[in-house]
Protein backbone atom coordinates (compact mmCIF):
# COMPACT_ATOMS: atom_id res chain seq x y z
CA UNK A 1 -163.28 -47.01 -203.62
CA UNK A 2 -162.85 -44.68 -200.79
CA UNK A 3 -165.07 -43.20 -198.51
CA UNK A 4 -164.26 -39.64 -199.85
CA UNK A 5 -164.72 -40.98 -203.15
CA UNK A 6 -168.19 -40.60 -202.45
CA UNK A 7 -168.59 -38.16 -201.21
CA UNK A 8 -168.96 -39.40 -197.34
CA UNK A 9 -166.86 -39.88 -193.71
CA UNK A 10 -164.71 -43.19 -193.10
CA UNK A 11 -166.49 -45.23 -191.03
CA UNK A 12 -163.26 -46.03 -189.16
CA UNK A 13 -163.33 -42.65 -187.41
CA UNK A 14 -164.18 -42.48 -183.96
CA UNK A 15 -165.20 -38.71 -184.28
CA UNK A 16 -167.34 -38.41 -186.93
CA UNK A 17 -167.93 -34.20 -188.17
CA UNK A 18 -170.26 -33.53 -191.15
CA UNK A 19 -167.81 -31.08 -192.00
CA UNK A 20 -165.43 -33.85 -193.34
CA UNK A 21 -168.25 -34.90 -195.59
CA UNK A 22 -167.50 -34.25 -199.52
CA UNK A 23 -164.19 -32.86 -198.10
CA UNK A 24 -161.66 -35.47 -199.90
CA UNK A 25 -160.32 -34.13 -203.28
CA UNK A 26 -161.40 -37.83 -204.46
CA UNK A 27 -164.99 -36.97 -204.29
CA UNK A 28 -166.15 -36.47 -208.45
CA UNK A 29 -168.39 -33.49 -206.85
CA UNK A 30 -166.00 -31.43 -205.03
CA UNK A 31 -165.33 -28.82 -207.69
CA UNK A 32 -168.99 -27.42 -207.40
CA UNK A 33 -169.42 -28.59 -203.79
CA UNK A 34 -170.38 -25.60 -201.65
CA UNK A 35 -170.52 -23.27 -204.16
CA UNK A 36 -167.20 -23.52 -205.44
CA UNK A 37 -166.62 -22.20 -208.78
CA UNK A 38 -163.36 -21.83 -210.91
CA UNK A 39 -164.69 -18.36 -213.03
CA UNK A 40 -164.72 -16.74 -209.26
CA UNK A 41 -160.90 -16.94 -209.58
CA UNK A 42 -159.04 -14.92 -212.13
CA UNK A 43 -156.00 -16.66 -213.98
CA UNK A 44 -154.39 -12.87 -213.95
CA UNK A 45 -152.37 -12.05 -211.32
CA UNK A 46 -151.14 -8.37 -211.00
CA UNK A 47 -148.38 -8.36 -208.61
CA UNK A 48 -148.87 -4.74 -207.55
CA UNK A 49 -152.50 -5.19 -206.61
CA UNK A 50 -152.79 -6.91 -203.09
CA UNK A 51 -155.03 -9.96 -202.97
CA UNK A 52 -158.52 -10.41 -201.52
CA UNK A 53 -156.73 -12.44 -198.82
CA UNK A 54 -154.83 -9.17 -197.39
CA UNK A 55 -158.38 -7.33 -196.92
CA UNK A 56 -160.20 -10.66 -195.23
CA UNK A 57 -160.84 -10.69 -191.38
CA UNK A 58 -161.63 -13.94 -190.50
CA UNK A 59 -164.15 -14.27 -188.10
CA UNK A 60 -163.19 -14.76 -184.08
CA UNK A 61 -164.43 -17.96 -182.05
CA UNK A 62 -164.11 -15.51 -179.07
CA UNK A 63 -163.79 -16.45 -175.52
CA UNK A 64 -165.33 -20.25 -176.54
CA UNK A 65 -162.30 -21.19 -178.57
CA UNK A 66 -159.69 -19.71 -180.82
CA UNK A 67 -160.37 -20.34 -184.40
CA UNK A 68 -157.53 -20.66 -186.87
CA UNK A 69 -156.64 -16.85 -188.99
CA UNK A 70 -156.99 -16.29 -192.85
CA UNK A 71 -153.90 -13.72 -193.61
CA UNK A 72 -151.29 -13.97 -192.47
CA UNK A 73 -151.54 -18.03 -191.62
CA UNK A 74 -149.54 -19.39 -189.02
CA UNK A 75 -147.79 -21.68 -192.36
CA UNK A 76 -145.38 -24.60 -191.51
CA UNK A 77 -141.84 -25.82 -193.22
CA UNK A 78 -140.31 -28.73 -193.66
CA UNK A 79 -136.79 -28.62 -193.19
CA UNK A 80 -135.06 -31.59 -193.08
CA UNK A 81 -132.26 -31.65 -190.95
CA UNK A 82 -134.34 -29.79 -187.77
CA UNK A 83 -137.65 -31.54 -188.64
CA UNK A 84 -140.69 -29.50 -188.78
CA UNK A 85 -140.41 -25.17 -187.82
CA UNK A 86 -143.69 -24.03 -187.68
CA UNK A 87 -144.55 -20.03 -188.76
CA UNK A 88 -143.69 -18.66 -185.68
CA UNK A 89 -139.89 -20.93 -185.54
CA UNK A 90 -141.09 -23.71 -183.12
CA UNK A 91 -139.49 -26.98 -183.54
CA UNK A 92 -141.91 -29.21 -184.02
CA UNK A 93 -141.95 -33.33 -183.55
CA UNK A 94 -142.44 -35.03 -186.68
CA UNK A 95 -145.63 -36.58 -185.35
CA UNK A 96 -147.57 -32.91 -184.51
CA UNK A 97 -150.90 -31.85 -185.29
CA UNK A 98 -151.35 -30.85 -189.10
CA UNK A 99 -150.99 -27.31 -190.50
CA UNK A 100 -153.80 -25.08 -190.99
CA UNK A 101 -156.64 -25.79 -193.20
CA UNK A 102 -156.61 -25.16 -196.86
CA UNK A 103 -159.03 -21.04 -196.81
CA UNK A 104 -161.20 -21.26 -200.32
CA UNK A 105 -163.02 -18.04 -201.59
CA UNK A 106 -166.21 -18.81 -202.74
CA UNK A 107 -169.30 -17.15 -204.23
CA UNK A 108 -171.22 -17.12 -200.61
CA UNK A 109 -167.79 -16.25 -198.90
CA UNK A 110 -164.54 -17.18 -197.34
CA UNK A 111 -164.60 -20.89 -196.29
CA UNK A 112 -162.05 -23.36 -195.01
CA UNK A 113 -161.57 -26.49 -196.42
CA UNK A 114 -162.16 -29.73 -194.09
CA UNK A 115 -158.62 -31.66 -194.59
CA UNK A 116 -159.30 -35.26 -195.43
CA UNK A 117 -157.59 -38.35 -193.56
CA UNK A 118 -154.15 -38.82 -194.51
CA UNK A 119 -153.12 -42.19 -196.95
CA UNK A 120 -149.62 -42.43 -196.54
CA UNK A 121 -149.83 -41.55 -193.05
CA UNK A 122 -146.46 -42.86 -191.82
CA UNK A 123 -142.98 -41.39 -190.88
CA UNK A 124 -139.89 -43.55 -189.65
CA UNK A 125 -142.10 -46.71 -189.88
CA UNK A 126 -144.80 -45.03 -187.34
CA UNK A 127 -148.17 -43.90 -188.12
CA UNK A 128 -148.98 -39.92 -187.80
CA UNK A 129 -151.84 -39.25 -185.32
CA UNK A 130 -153.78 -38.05 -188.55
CA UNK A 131 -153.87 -41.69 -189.92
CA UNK A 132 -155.82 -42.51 -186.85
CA UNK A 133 -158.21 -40.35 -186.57
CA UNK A 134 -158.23 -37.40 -188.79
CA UNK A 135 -159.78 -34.74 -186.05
CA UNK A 136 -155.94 -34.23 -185.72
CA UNK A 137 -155.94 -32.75 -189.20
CA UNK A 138 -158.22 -29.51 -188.41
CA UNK A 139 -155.87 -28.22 -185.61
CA UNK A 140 -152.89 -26.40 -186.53
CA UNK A 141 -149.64 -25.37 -185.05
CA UNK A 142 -150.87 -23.15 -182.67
CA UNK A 143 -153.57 -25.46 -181.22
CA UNK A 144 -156.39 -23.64 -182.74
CA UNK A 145 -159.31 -25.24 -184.88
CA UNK A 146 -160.87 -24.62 -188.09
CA UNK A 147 -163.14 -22.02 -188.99
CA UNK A 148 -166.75 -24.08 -188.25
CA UNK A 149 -168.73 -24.25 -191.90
CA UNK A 150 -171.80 -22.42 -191.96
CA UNK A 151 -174.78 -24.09 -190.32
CA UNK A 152 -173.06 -26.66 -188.71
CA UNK A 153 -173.35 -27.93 -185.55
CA UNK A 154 -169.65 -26.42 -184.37
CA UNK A 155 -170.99 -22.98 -186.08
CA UNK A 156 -173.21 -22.78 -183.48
CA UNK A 157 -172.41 -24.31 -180.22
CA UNK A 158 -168.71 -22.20 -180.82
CA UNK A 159 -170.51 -19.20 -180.87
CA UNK A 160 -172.42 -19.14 -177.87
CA UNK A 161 -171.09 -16.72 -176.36
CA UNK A 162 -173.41 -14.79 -179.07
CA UNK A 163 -176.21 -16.47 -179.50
CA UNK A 164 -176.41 -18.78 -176.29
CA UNK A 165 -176.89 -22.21 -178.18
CA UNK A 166 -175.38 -24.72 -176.06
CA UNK A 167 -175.80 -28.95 -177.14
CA UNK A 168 -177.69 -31.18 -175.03
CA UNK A 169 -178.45 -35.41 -175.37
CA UNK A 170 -181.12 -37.23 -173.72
CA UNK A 171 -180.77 -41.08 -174.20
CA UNK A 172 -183.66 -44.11 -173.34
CA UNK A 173 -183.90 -47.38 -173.34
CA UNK A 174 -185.58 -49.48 -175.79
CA UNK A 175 -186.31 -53.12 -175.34
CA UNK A 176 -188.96 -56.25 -176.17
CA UNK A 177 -189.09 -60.03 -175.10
CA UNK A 178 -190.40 -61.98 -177.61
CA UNK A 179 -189.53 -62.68 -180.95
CA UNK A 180 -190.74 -60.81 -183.60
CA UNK A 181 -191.81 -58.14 -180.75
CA UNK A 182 -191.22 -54.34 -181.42
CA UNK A 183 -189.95 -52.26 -178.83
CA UNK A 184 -190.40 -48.22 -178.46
CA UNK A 185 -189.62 -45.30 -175.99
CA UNK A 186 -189.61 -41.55 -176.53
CA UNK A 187 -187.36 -38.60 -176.08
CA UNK A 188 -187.89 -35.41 -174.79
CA UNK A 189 -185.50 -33.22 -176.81
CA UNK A 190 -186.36 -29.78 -176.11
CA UNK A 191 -189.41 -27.93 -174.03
CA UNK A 192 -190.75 -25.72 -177.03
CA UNK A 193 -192.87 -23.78 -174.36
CA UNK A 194 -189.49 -22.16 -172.97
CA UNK A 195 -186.62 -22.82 -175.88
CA UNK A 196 -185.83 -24.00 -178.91
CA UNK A 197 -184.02 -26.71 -180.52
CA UNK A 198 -182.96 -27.30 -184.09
CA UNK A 199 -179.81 -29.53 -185.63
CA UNK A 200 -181.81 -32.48 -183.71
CA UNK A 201 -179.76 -35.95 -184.65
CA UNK A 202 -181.05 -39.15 -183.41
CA UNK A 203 -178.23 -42.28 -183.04
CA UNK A 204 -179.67 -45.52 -181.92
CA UNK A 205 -177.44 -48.19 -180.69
CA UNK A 206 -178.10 -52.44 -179.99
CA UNK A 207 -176.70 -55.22 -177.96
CA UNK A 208 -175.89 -58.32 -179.59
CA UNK A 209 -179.04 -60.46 -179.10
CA UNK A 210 -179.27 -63.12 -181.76
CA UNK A 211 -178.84 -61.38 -185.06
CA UNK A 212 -175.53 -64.34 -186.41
CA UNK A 213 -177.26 -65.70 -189.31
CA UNK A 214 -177.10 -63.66 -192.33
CA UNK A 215 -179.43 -66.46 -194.39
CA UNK A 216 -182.39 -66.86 -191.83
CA UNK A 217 -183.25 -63.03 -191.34
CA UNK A 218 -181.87 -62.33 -188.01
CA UNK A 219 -181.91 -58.84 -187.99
CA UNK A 220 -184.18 -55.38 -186.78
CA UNK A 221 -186.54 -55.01 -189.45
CA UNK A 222 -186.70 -51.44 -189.09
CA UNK A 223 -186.36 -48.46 -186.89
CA UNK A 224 -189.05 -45.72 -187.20
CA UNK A 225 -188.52 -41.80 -185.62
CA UNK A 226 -192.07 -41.09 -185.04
CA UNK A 227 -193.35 -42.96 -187.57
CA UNK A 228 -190.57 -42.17 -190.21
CA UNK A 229 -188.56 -44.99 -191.26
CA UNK A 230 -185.05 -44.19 -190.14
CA UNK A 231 -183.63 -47.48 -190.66
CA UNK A 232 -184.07 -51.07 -192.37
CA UNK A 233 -182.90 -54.42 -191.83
CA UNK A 234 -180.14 -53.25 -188.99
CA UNK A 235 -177.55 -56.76 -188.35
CA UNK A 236 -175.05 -56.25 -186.08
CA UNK A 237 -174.24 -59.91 -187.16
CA UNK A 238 -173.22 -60.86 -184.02
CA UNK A 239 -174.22 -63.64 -181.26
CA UNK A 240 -174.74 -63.15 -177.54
CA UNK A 241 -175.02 -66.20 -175.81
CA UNK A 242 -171.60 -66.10 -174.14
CA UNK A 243 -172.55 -65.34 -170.90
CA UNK A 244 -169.01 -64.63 -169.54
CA UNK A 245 -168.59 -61.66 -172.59
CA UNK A 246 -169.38 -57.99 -172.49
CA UNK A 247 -172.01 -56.88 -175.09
CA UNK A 248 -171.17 -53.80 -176.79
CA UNK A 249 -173.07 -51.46 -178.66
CA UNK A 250 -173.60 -51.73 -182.25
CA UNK A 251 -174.49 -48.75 -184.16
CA UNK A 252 -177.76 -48.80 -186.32
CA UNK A 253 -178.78 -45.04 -186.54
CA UNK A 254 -175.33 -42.41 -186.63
CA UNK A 255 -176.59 -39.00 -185.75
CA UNK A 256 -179.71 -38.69 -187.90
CA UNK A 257 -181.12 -35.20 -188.42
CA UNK A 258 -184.84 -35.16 -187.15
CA UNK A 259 -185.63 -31.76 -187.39
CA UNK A 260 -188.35 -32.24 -190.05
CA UNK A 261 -189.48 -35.17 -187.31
CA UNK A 262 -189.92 -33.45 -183.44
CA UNK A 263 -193.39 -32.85 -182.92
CA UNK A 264 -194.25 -29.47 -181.44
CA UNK A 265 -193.82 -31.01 -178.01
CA UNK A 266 -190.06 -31.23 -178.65
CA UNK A 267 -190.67 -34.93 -178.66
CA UNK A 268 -189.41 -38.32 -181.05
CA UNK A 269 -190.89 -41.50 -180.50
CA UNK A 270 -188.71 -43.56 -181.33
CA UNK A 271 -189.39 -47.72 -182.53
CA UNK A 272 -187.88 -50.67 -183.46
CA UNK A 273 -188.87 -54.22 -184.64
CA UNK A 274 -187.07 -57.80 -184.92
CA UNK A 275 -187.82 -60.29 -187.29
CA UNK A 276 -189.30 -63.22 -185.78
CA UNK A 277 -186.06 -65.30 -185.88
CA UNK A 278 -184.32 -63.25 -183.43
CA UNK A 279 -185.13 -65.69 -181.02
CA UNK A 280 -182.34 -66.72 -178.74
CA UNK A 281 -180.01 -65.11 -176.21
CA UNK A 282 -181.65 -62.49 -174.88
CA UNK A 283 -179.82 -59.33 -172.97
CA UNK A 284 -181.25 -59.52 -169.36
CA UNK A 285 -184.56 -61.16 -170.55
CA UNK A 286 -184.87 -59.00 -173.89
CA UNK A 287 -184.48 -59.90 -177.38
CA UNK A 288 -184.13 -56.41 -178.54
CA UNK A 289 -182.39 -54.61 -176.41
CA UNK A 290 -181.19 -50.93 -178.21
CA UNK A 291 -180.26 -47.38 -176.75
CA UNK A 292 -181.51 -44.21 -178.46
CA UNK A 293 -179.50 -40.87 -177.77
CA UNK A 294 -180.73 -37.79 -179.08
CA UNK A 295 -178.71 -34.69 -179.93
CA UNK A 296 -180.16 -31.13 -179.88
CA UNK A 297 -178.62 -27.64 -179.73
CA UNK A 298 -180.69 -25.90 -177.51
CA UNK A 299 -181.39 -22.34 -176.08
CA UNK A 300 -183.71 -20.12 -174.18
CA UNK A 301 -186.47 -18.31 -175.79
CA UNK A 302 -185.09 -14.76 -175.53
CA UNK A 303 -188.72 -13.36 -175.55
CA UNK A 304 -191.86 -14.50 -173.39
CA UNK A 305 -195.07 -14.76 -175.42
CA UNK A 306 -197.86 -16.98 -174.64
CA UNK A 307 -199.53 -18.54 -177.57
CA UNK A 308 -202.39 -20.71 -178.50
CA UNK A 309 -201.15 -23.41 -180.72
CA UNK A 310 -203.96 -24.92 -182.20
CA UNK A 311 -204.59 -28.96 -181.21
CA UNK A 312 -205.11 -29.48 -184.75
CA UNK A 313 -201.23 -28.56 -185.28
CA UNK A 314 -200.47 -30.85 -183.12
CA UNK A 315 -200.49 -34.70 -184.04
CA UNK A 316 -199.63 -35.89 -180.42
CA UNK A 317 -202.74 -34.66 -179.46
CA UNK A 318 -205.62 -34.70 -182.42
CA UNK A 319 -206.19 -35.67 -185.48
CA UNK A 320 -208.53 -35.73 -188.02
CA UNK A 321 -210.10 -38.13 -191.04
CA UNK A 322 -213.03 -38.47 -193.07
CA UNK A 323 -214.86 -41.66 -194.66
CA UNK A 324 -216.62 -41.86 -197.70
CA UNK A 325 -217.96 -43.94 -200.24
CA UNK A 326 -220.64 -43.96 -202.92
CA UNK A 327 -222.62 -46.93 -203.28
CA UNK A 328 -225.27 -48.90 -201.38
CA UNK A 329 -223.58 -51.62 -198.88
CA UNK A 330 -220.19 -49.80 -199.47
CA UNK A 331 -217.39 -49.63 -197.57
CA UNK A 332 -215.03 -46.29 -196.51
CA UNK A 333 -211.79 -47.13 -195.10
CA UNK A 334 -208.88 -44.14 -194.03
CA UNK A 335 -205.96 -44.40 -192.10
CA UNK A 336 -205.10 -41.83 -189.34
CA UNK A 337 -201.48 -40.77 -189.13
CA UNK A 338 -200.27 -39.67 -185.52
CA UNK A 339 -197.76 -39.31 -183.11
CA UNK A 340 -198.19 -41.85 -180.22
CA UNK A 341 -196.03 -40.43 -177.46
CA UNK A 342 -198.73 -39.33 -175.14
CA UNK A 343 -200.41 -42.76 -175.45
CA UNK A 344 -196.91 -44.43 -174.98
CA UNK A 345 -195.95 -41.70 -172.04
CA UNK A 346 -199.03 -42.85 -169.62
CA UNK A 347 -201.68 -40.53 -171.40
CA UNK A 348 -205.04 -42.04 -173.03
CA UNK A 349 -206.55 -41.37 -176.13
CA UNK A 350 -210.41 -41.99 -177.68
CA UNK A 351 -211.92 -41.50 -180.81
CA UNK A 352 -215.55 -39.77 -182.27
CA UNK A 353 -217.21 -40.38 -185.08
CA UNK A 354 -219.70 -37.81 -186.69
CA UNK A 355 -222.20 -39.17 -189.54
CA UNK A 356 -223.88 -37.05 -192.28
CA UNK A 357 -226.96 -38.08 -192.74
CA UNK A 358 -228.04 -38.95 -195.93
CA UNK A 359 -230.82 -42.28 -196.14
CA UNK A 360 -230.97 -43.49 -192.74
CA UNK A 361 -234.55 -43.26 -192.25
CA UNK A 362 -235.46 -46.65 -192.29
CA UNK A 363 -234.72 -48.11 -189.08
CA UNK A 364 -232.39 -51.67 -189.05
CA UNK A 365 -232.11 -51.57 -192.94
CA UNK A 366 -230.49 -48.01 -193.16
CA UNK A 367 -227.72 -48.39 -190.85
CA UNK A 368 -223.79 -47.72 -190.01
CA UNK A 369 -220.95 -49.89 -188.56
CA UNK A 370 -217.52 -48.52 -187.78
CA UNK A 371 -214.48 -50.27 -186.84
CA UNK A 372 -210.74 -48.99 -185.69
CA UNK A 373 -208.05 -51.39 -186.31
CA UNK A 374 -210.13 -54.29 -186.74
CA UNK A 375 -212.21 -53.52 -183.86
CA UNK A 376 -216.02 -52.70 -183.53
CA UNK A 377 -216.99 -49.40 -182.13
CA UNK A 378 -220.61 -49.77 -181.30
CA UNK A 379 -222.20 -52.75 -179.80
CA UNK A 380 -224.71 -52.49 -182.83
CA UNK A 381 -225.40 -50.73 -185.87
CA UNK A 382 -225.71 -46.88 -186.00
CA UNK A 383 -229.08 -45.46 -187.06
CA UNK A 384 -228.48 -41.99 -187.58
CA UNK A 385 -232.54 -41.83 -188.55
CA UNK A 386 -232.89 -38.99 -191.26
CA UNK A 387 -233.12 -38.82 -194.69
CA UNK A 388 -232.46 -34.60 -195.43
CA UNK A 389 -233.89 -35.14 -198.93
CA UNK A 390 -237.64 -36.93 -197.74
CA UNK A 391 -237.52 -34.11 -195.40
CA UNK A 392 -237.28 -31.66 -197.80
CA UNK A 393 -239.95 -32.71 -200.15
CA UNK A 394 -242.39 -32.77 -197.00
CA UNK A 395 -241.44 -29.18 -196.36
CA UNK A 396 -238.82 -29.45 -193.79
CA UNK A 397 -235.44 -28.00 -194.89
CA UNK A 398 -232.78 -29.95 -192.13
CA UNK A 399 -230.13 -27.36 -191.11
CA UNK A 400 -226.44 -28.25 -191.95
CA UNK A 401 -225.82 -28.86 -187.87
CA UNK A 402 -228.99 -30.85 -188.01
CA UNK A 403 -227.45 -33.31 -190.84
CA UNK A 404 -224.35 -33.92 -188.41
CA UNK A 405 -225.31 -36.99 -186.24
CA UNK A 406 -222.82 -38.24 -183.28
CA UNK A 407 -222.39 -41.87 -183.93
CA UNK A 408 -219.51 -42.69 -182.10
CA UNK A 409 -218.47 -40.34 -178.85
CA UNK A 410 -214.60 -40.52 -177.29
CA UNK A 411 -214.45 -44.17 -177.97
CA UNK A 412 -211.02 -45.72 -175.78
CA UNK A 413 -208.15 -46.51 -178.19
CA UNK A 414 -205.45 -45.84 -176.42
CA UNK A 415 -204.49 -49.74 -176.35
CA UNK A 416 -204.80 -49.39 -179.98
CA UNK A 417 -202.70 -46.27 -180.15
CA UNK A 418 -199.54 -48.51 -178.25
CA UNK A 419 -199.87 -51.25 -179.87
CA UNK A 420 -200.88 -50.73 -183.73
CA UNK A 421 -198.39 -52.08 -186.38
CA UNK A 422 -196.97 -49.71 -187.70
CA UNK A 423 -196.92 -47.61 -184.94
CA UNK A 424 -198.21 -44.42 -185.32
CA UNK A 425 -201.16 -45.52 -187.93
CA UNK A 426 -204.53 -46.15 -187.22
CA UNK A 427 -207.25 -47.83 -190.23
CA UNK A 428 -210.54 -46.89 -189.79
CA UNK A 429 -213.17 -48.36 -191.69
CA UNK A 430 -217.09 -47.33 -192.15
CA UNK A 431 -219.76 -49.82 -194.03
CA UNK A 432 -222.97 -48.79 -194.64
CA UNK A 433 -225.80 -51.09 -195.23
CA UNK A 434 -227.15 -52.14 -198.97
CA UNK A 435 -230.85 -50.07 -198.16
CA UNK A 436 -228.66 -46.35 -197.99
CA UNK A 437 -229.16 -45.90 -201.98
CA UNK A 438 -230.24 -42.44 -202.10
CA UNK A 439 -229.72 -38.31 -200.72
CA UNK A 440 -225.82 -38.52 -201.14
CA UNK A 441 -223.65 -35.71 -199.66
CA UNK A 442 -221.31 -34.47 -201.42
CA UNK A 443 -221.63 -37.36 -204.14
CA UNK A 444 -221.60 -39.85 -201.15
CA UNK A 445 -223.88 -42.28 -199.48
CA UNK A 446 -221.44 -42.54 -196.28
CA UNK A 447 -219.87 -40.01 -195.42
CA UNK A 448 -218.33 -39.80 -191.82
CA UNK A 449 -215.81 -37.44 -190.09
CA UNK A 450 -213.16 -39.12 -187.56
CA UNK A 451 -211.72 -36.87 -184.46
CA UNK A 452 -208.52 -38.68 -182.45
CA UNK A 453 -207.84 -36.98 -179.36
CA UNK A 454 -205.20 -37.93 -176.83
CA UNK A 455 -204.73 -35.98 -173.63
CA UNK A 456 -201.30 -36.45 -171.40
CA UNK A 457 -201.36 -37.69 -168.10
CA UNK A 458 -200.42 -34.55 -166.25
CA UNK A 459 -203.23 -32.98 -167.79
């Protein structure tokens, strides 16, 4: 089946436009794609009443770019013995651009249609400039493009003379050295302090390392954008161990939208793993060797404000978790989501540990251990030392701030927080000894809160 079948862009082009997605009349969706509906449309015609097309001003591209007219078109003809007149009487080679797109009225509007690639793209046994690429297909006679579709990346970067979006790309390099290994970098998309950014795509490109074998699992297992999987099993099924060959890029990510993904720095991190049987010919000493690019429009903040963002909004910088469990010599595990870029950019991170106290009165026996990714904490067990409820029945009512006990203060993880698998995930476990059977908090016998701060390097 074809690409527009379902619903998608050939892979052959070289410029890809999500505009031409779901635009091929083969596509089973396309009736009720974008809103169209046939009972918008009335089967009666009365030939004295002039059509909704007389009345439409299409909209202006303005000094950026002239965009192609609703009524009247510039509308081409085919006449055979000239060749092709276009609607203002230019001859016209056989091989020109293609007429003007198809306009579609819709419930949300006037639209144009994105014209598909051409099939039978060939005239006196040559190919049209369509069949190549079909780019050539949304420019009509007069060398003006399409009408951009709503919310679209061409909607806005053709309008800037409005609203002063313009498109910037930032690109890093990503590599490892051994096999298995997992390489990551970030990207600095935006600075949300003095603009703003949205229609963020992330496209992540490879060398040819030693990803041949399509039975022994030479491949890159995944790629994450901060911490979201954004790819899996990635082969360029290709070799490079000829030394006297370019390597070229091979696609793994095309333009993915990471708006949902950009922390409130304006920041990706972005990561990628091999399996361990990439193994052999590495580019300039690295098995994975990859490109990220990342795509933003971006403009200036048109107003000044200075706001407090909350760290806790931000999961660069803190995070929070809590451990609990409700039985004697239990165990409380939780894993900490974050966004590792600071770590990764030079910056350090530690973690704290608060403990409410519930039977810990009993010296050795009543006791705490924490660990972070498999590794202790403390040097020894915690003894937070109270027990609220043998307090209370001796006539001391403990304060809720006197319950809270520090057991574990800006502990270093930032080694942790670079190299944890998967990146961007921290486990955190708490185990209390068997002798903490009684004064539960909240139904629990531990019960800890967990505080991840990082702070940049500039800072």
């Amino acid at each position: 089946m074809s690409s527009g079948w379902f619903g998608d862009f050939s892979w052959g082009e070289s410029t890809y436009s999500d505009e031409g997605v779901d635009a091929s009349k083969d596509y089973p969706g396309w009736s009720v794609a974008q809103g169209r509906d046939p009972s918008v449309s009335s089967s009666y015609h009365d030939e004295e009443i002039l059509s909704k097309d007389f009345f439409h001003e299409s909209e202006s591209g303005g000094p950026d770019g002239a965009w192609q007219t609703h009524f009247p078109a510039a509308e081409s003809l085919r006449v055979p013995a000239t060749g092709l007149i276009d609607g203002v009487g230019r001859h016209l080679s056989p091989f020109d651009a293609g007429g003007e797109n198809n306009w579609v009225y819709t419930p949300s509007g006037w639209i144009q249609d994105y014209s598909p690639p051409v099939e039978q793209g060939e005239v006196g046994g040559k190919h049209l400039a369509a069949w190549f690429d079909s780019s050539i297909r949304q420019i009509d006679r007069l060398g003006r493009q399409s009408m951009p579709t709503a919310g679209t990346a061409r909607s806005y970067s053709n309008r800037s003379y409005l609203n002063g979006w313009s498109e910037r790309s930032v690109n890093t390099s990503i590599t490892c050295k051994t096999p298995g290994c997992s390489g990551s970098s970030s990207l600095q998309l935006f600075d949300p302090a003095t603009e703003e950014g949205q229609l963020c795509g992330i496209s992540i490109f490879v060398h040819a390392t030693d990803y041949d074998d399509d039975w022994s699992k030479e491949h890159i297992e995944y790629w994450k954008v901060n911490g979201a999987i954004a790819s899996r099993q990635c082969n360029p099924r290709a070799r490079g161990c000829n030394s006297t060959a370019a390597r070229p890029l091979y696609p793994c990510v095309n333009t993915l939208n990471v708006d949902s993904l950009v922390n409130t720095a304006g920041t990706v991190v972005v990561e990628g793993k091999n399996t361990a049987l990439v193994d052999d010919c590495p580019d300039n000493g690295n098995l994975l060797s990859a490109v990220a690019i990342g795509t933003c429009l971006v403009r200036t903040r048109t107003t000044t404000t200075t706001t407090t963002v909350p760290t806790a909004l931000d999961p660069s910088r803190h995070v929070t978790g809590l451990l609990k469990c409700d039985t004697p010599g239990c165990t409380g595990e939780t894993d900490l989501h974050f966004v590792p870029a600071i770590a990764l950019n030079g910056g350090t991170c530690s973690m704290s540990v608060n403990v409410t106290q519930t039977d810990y009165d009993d010296g050795p026996g009543e006791a705490v251990f924490f660990t972070v990714a498999g590794k202790n904490m403390t040097d020894s067990p915690v003894q937070p030392g109270n027990n609220p409820c043998t307090s209370e029945y001796q006539g001391t009512v403990l304060a809720q701030a006197d319950r809270v006990f520090s057991a574990v203060s800006k502990f270093d993880v930032t080694d942790l927080v670079k190299t944890t698998h998967p990146l961007g995930t921290l486990k955190v476990t708490g185990t209390i000894t068997p002798l903490v059977d009684e004064c539960g908090y909240e139904g629990n016998l531990l019960y800890a809160t967990l505080s991840l701060d990082c702070i940049p390097a500039s800072a």
